[in-house]
PDB file of N, CA and C in Angstrom:
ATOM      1  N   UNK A   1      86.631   8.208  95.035  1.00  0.00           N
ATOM      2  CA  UNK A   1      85.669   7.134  94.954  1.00  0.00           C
ATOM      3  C   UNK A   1      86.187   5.946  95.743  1.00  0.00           C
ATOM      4  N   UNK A   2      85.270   5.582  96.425  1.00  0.00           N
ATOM      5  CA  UNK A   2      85.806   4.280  97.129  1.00  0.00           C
ATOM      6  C   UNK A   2      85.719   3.031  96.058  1.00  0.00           C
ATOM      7  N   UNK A   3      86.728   2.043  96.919  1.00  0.00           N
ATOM      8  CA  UNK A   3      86.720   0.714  95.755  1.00  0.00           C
ATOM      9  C   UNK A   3      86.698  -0.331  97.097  1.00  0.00           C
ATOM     10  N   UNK A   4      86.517  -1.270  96.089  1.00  0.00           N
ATOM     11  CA  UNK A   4      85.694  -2.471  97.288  1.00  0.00           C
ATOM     12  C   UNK A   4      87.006  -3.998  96.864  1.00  0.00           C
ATOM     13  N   UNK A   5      87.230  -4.166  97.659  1.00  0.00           N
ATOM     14  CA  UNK A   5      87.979  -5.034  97.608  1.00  0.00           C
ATOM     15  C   UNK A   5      87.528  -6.649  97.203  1.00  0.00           C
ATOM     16  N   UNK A   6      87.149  -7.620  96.192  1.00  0.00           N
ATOM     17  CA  UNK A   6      86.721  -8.911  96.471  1.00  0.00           C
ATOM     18  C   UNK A   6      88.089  -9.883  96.213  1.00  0.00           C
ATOM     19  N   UNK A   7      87.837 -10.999  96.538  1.00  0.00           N
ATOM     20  CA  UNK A   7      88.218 -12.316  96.471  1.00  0.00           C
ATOM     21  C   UNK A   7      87.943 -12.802  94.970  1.00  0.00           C
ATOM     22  N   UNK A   8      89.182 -13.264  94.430  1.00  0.00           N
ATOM     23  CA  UNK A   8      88.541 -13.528  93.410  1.00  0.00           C
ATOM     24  C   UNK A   8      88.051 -15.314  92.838  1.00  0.00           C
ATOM     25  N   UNK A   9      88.008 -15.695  94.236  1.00  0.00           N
ATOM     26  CA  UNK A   9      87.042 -16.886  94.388  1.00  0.00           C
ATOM     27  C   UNK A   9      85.872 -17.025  94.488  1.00  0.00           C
ATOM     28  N   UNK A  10      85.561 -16.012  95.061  1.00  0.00           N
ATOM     29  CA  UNK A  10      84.210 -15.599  95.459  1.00  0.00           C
ATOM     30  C   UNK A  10      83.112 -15.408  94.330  1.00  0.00           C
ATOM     31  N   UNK A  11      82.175 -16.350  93.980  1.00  0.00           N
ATOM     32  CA  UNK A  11      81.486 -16.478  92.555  1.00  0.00           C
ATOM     33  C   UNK A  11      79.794 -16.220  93.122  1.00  0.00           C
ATOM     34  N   UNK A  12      79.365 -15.499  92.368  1.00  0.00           N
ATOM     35  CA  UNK A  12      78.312 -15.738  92.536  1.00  0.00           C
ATOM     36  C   UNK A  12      76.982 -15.945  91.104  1.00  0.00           C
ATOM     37  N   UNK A  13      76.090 -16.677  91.336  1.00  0.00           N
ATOM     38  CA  UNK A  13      74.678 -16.819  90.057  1.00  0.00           C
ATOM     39  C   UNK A  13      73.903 -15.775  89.849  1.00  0.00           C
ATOM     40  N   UNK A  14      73.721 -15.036  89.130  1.00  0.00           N
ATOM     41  CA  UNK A  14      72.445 -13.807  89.109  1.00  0.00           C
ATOM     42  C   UNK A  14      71.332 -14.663  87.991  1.00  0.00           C
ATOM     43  N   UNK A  15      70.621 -14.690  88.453  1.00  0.00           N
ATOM     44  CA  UNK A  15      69.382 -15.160  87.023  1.00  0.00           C
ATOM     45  C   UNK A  15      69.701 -13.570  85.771  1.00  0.00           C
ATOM     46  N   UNK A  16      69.776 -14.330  84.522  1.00  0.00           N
ATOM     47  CA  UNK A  16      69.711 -12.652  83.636  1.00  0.00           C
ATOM     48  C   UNK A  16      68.554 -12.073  83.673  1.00  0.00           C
ATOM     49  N   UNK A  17      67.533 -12.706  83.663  1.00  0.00           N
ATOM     50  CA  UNK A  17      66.427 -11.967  83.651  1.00  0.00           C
ATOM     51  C   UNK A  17      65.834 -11.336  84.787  1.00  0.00           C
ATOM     52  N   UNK A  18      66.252 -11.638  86.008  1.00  0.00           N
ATOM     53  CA  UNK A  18      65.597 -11.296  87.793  1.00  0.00           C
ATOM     54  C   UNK A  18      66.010  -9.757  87.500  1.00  0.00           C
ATOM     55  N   UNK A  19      65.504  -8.801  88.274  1.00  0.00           N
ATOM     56  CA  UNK A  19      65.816  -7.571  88.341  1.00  0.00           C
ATOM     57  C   UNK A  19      65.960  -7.146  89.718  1.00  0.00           C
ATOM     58  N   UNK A  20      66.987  -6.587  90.048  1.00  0.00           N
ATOM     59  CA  UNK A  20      67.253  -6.425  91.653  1.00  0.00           C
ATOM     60  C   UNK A  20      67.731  -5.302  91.740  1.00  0.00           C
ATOM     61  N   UNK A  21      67.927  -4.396  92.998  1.00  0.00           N
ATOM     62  CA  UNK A  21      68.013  -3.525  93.075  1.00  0.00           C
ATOM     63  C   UNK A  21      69.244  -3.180  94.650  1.00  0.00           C
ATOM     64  N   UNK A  22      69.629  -2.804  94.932  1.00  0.00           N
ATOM     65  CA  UNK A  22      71.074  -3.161  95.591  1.00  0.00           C
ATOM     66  C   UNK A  22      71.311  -1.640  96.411  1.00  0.00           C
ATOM     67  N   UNK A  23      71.050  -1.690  97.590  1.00  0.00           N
ATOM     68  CA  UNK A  23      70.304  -0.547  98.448  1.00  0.00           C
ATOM     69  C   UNK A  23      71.893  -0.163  99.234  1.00  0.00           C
ATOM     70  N   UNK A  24      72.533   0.809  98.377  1.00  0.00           N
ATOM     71  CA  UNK A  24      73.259   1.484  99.834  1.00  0.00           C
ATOM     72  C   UNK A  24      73.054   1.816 101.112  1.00  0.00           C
ATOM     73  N   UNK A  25      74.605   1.317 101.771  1.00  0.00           N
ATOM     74  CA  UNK A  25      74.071   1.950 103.185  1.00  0.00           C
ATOM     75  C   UNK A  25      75.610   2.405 103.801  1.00  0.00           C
ATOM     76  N   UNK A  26      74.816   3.747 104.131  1.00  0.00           N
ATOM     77  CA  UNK A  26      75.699   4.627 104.458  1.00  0.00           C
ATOM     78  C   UNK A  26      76.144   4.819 105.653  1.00  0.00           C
ATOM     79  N   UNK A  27      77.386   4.898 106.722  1.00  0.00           N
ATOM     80  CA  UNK A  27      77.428   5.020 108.028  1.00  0.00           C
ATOM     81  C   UNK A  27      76.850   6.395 108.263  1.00  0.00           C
ATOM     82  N   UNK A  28      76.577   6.782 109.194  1.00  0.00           N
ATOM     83  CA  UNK A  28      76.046   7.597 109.805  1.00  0.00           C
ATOM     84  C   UNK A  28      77.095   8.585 109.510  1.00  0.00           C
ATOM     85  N   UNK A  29      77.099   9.783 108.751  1.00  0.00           N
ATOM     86  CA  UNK A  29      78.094  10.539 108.940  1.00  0.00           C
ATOM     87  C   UNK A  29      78.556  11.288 109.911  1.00  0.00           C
ATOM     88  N   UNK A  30      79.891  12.091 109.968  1.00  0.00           N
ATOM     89  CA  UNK A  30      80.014  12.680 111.482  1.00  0.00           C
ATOM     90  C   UNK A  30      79.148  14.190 111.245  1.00  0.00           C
ATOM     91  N   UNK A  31      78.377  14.760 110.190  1.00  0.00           N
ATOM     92  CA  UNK A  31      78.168  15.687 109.965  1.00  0.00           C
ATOM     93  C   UNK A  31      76.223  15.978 110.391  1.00  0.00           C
ATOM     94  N   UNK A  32      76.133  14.407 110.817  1.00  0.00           N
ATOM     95  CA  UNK A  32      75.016  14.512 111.327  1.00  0.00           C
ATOM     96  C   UNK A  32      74.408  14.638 112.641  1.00  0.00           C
ATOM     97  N   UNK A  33      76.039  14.571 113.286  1.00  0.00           N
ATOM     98  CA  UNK A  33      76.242  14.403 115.118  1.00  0.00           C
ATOM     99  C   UNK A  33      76.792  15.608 115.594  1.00  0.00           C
ATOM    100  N   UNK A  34      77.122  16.783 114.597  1.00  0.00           N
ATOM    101  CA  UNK A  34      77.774  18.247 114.791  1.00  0.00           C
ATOM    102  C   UNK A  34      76.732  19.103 116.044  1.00  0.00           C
ATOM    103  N   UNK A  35      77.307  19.137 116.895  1.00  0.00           N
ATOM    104  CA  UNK A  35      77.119  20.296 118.188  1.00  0.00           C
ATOM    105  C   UNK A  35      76.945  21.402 117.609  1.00  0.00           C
ATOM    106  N   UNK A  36      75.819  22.035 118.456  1.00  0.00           N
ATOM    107  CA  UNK A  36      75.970  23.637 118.286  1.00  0.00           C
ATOM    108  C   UNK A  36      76.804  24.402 119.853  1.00  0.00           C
ATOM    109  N   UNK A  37      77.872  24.795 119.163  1.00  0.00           N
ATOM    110  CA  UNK A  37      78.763  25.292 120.625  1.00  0.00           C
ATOM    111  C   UNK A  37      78.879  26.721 120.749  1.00  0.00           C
ATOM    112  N   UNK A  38      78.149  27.227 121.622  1.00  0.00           N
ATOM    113  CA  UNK A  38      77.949  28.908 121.510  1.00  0.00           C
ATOM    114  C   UNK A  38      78.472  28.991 123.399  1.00  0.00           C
ATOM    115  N   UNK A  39      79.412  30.161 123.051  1.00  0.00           N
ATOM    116  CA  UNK A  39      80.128  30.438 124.499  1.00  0.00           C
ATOM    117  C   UNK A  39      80.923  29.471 125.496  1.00  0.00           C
ATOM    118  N   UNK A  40      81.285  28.576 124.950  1.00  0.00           N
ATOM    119  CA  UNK A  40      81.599  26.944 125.664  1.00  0.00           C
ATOM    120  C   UNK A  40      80.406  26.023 126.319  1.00  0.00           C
ATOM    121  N   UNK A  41      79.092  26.638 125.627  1.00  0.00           N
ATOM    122  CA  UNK A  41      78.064  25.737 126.148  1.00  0.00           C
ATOM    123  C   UNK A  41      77.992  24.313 124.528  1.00  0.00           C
ATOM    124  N   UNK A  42      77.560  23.590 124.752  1.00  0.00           N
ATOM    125  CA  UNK A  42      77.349  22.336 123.636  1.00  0.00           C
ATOM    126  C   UNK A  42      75.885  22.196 123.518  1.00  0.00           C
ATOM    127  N   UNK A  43      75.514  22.094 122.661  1.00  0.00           N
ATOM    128  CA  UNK A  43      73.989  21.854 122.510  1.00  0.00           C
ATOM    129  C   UNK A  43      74.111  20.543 121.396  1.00  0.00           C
ATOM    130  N   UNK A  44      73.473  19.783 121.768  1.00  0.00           N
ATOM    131  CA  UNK A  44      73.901  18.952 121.201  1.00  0.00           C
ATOM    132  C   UNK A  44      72.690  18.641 119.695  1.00  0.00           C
ATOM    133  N   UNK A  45      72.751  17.936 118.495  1.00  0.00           N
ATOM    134  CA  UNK A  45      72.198  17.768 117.501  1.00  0.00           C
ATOM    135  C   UNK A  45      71.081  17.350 117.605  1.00  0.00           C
ATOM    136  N   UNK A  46      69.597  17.923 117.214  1.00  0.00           N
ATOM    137  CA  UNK A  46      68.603  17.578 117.321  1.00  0.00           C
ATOM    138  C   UNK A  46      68.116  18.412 118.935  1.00  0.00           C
ATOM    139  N   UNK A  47      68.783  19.088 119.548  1.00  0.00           N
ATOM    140  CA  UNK A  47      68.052  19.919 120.915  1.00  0.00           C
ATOM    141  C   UNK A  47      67.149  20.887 120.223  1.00  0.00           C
ATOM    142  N   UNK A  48      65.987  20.667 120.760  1.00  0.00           N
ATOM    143  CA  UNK A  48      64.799  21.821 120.771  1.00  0.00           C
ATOM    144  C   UNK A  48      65.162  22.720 121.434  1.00  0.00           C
ATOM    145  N   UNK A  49      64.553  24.321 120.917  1.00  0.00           N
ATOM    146  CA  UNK A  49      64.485  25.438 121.181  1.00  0.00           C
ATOM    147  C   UNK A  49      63.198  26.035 121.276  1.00  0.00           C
ATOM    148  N   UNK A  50      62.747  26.564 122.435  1.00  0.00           N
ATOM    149  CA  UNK A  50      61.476  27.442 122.585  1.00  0.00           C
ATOM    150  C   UNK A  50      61.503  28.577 123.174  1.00  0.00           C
ATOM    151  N   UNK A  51      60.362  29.718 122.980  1.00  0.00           N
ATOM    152  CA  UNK A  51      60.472  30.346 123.726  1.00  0.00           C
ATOM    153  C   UNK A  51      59.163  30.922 123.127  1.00  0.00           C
ATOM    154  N   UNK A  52      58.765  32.313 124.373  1.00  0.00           N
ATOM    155  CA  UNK A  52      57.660  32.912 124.441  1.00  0.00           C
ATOM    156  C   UNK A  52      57.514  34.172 124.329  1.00  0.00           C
ATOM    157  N   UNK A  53      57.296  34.741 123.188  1.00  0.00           N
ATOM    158  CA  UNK A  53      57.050  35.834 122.809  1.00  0.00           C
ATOM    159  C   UNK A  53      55.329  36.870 122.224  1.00  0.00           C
ATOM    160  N   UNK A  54      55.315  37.632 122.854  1.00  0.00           N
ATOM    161  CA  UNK A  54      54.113  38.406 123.312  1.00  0.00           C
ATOM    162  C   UNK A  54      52.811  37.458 122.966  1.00  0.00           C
ATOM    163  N   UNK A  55      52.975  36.181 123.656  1.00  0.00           N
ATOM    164  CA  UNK A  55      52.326  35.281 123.715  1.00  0.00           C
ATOM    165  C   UNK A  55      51.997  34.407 122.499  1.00  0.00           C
ATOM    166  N   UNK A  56      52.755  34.152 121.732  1.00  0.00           N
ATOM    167  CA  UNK A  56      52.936  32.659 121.150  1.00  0.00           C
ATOM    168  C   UNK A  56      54.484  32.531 121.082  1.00  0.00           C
ATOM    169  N   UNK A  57      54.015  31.011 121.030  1.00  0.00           N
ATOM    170  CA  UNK A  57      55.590  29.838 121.735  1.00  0.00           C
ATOM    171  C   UNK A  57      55.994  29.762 120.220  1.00  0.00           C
ATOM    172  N   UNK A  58      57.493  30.045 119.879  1.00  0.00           N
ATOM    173  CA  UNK A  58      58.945  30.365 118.723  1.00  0.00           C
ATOM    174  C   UNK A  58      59.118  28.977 119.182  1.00  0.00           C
ATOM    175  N   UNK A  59      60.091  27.776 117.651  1.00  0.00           N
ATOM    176  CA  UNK A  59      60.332  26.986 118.226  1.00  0.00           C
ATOM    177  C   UNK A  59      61.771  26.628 117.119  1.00  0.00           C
ATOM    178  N   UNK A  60      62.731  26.263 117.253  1.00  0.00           N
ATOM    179  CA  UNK A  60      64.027  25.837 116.607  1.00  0.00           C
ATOM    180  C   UNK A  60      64.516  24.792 117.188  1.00  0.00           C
ATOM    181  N   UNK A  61      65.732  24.457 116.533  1.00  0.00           N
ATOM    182  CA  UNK A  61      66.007  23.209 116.242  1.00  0.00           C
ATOM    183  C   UNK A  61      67.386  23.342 116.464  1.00  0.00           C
ATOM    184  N   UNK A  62      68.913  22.594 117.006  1.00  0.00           N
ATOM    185  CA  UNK A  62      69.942  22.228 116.497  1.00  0.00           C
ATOM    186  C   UNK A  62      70.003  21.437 115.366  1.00  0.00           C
ATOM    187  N   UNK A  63      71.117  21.919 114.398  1.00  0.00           N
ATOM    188  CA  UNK A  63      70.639  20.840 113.116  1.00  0.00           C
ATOM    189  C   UNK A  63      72.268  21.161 112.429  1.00  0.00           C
ATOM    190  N   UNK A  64      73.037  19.821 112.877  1.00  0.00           N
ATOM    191  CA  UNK A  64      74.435  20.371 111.617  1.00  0.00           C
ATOM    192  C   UNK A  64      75.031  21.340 112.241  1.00  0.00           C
ATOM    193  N   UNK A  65      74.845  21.354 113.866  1.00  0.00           N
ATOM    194  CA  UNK A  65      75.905  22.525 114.002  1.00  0.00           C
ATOM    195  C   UNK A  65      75.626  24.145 113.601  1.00  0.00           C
ATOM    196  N   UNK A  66      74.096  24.476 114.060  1.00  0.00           N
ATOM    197  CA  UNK A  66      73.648  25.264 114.119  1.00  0.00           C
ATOM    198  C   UNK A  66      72.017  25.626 114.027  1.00  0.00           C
ATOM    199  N   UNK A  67      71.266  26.571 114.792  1.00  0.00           N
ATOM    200  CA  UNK A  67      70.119  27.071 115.578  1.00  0.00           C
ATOM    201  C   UNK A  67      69.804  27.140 114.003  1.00  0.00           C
ATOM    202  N   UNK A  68      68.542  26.146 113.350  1.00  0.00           N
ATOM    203  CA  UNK A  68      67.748  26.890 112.657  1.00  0.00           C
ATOM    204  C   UNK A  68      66.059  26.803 112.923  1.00  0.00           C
ATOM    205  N   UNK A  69      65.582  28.038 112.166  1.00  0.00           N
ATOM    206  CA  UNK A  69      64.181  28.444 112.437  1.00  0.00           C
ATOM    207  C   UNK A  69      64.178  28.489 110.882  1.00  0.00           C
ATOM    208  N   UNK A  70      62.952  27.711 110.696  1.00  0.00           N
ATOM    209  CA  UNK A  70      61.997  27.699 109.488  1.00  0.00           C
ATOM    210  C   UNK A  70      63.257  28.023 108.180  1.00  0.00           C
ATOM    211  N   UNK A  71      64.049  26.896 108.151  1.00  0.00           N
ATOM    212  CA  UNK A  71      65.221  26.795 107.056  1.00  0.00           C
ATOM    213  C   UNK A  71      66.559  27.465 107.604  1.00  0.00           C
ATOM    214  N   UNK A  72      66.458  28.587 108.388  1.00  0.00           N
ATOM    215  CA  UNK A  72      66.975  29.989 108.551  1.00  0.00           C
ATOM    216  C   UNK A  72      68.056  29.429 109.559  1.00  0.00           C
ATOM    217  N   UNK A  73      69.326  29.579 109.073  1.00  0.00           N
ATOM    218  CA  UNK A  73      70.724  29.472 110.551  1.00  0.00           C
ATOM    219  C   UNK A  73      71.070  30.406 111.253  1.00  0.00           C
ATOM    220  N   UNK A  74      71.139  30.355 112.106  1.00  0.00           N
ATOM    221  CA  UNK A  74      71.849  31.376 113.446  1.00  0.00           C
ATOM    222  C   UNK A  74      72.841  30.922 114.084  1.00  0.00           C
ATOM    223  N   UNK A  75      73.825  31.731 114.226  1.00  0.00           N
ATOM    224  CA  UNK A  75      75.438  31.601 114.920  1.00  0.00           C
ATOM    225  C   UNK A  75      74.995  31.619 116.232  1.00  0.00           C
ATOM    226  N   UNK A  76      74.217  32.496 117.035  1.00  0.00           N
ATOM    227  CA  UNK A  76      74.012  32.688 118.364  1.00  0.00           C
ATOM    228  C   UNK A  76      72.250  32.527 118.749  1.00  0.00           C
ATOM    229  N   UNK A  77      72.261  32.846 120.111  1.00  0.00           N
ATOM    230  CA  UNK A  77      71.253  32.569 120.374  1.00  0.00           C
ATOM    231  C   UNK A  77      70.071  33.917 120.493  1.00  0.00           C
ATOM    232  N   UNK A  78      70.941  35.368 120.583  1.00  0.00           N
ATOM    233  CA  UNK A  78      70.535  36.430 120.374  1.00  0.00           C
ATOM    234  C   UNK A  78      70.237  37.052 119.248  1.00  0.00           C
ATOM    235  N   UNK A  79      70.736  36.284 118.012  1.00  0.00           N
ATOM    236  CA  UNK A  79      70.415  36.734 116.569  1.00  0.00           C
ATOM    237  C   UNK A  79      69.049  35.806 116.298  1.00  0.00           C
ATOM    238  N   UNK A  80      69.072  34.563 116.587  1.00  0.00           N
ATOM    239  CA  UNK A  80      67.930  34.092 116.615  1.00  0.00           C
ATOM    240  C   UNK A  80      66.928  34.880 117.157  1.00  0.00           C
ATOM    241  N   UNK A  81      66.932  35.228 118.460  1.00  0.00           N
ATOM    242  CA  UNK A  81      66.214  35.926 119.410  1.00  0.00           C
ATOM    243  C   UNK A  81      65.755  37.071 118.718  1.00  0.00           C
ATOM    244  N   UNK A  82      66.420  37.643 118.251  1.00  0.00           N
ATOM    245  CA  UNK A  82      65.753  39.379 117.431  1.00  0.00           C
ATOM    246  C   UNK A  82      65.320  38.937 115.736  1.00  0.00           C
ATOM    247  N   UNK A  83      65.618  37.655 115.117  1.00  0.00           N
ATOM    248  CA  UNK A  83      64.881  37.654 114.023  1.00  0.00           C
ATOM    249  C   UNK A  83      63.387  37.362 114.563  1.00  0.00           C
ATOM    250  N   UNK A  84      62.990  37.219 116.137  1.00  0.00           N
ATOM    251  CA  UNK A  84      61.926  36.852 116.165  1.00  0.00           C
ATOM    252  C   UNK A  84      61.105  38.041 116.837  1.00  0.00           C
ATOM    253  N   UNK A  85      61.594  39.295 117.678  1.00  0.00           N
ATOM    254  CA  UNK A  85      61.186  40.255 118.452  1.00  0.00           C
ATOM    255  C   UNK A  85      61.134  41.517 117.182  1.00  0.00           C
ATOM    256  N   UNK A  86      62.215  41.178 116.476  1.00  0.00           N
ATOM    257  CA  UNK A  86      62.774  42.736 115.506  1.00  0.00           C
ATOM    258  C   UNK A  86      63.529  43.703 116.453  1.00  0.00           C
ATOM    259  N   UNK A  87      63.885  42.892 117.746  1.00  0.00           N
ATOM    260  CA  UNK A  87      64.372  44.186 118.862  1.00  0.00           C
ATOM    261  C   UNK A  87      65.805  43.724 119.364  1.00  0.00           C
ATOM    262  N   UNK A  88      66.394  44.036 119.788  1.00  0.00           N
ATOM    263  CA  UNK A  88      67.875  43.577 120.832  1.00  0.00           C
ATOM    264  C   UNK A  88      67.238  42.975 121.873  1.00  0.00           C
ATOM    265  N   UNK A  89      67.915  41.749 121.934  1.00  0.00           N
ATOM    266  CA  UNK A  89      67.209  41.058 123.434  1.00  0.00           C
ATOM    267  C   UNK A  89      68.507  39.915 123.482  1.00  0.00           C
ATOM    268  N   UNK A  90      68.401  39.414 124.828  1.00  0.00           N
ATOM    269  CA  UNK A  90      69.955  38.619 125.054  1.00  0.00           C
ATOM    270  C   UNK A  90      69.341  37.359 125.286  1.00  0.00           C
ATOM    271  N   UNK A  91      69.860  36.229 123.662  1.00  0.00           N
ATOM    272  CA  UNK A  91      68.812  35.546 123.820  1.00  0.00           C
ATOM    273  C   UNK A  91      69.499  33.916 124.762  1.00  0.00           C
ATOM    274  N   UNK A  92      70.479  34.597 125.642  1.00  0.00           N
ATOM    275  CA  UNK A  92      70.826  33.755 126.786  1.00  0.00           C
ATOM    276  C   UNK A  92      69.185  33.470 127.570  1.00  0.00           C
ATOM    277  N   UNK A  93      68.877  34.725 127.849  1.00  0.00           N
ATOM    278  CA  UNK A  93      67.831  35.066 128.667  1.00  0.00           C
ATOM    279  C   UNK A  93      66.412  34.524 128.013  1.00  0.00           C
ATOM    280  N   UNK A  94      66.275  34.276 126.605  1.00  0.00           N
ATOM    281  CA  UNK A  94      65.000  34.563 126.073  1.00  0.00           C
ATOM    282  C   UNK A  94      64.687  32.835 125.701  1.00  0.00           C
ATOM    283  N   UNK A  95      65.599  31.959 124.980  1.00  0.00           N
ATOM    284  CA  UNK A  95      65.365  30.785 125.023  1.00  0.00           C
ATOM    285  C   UNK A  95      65.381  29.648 126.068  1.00  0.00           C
ATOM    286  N   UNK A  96      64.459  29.126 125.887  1.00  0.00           N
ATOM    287  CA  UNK A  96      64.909  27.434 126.834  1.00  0.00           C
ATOM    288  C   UNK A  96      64.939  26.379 125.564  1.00  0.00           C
ATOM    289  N   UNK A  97      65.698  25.284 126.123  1.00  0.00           N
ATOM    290  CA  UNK A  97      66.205  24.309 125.808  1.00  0.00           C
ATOM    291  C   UNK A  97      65.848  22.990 126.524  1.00  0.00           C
ATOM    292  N   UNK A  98      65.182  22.069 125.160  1.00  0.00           N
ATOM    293  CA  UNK A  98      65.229  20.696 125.411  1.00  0.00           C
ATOM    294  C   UNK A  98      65.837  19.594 125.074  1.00  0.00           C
ATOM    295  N   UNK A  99      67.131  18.815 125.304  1.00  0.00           N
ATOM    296  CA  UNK A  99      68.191  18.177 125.322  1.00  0.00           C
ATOM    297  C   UNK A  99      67.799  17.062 124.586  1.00  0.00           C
ATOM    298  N   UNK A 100      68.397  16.632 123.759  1.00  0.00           N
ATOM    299  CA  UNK A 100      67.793  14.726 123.014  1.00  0.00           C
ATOM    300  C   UNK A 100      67.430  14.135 124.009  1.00  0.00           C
ATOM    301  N   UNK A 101      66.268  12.967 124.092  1.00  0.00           N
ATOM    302  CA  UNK A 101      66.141  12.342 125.580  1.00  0.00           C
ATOM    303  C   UNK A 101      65.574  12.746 126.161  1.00  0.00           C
ATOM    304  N   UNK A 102      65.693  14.036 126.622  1.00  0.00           N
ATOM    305  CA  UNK A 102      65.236  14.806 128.161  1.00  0.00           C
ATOM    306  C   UNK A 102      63.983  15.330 127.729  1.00  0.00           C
ATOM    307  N   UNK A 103      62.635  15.023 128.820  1.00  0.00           N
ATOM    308  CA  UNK A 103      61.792  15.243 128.411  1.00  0.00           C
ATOM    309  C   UNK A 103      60.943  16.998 129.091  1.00  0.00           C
ATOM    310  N   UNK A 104      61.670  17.901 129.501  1.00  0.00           N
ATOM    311  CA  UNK A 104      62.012  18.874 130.355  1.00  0.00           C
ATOM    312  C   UNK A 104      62.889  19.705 129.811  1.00  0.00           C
ATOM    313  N   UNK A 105      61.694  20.885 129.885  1.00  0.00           N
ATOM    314  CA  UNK A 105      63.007  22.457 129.184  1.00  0.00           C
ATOM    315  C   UNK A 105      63.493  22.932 130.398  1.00  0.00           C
ATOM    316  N   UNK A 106      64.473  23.610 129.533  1.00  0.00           N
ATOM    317  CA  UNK A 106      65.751  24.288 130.674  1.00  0.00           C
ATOM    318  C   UNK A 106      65.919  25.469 129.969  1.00  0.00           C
ATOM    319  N   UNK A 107      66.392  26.678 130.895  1.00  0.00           N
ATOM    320  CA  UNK A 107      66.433  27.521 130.403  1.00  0.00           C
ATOM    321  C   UNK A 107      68.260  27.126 129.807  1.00  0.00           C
ATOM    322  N   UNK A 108      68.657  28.154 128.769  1.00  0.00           N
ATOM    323  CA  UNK A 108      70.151  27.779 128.394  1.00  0.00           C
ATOM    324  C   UNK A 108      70.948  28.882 129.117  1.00  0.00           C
ATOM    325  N   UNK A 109      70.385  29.828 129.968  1.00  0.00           N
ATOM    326  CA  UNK A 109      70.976  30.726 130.307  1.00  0.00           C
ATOM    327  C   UNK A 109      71.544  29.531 131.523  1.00  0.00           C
ATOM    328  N   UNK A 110      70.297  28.995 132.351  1.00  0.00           N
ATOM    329  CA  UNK A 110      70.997  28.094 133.511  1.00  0.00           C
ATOM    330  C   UNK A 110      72.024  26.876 132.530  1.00  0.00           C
ATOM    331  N   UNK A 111      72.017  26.207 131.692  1.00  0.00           N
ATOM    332  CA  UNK A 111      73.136  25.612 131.292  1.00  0.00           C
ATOM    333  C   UNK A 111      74.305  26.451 130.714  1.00  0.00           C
ATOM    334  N   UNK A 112      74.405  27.943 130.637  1.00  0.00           N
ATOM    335  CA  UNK A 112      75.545  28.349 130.237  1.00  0.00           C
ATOM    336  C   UNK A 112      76.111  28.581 131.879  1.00  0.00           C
ATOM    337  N   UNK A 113      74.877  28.826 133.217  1.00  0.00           N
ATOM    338  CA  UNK A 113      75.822  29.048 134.287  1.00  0.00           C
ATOM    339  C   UNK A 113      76.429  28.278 134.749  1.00  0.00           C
ATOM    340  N   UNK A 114      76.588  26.596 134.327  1.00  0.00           N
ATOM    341  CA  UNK A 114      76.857  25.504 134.546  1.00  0.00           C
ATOM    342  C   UNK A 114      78.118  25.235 134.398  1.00  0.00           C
ATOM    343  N   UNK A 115      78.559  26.218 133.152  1.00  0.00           N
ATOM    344  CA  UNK A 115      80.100  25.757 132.405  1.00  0.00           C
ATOM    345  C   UNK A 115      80.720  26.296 133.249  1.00  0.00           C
TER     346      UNK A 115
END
């Protein structure tokens, strides 16, 4: 538990009767800035995932350091890829990727040829 250090000069008035309410605030944890790093590529927290399958568009998320679809985590990008075909497919090849910011998909196969 954290403890808070005061002054013990430091006085302050509360009315007894006022009712207030005293709003934590939390730094940003580091668990909310976690990369998804598959093959030495980085995807960074919050990158969109799409792709096109026998014609409707699949869509995921980086989140915490890992690919999820509709609650669901994935280590790679090919396990994702076949919870969505039911088939083996290399899902270097099958997803694109849209970067925080960037308003333009990329395939991730061209950002893994990058590394």
């Amino acid at each position: 538990m954290e403890s808070i250090k005061t002054d013990s000069n430091l006085r302050a008035e509360i009315p007894s009767q006022q009712s207030f309410k005293i709003d934590r605030i939390h730094p940003k944890s580091a668990v909310d800035e976690v990369s998804w790093i598959v093959d030495g590529v980085s995807f960074p927290n919050g990158t969109e995932f799409r792709c096109k399958y026998k014609g409707c568009f699949y869509y995921a998320q980086v989140i915490n350091g890992a690919l999820m679809i509709n609650g669901k985590e994935f280590l790679s990008p090919s396990a994702a890829a076949v919870s969505i075909t039911r088939n083996s497919v290399d899902g270097w090849l099958f997803w694109d990727c849209k970067l925080p910011g960037n308003s333009s998909w990329v395939s991730i196969c061209a950002l893994k040829q990058r590394n």
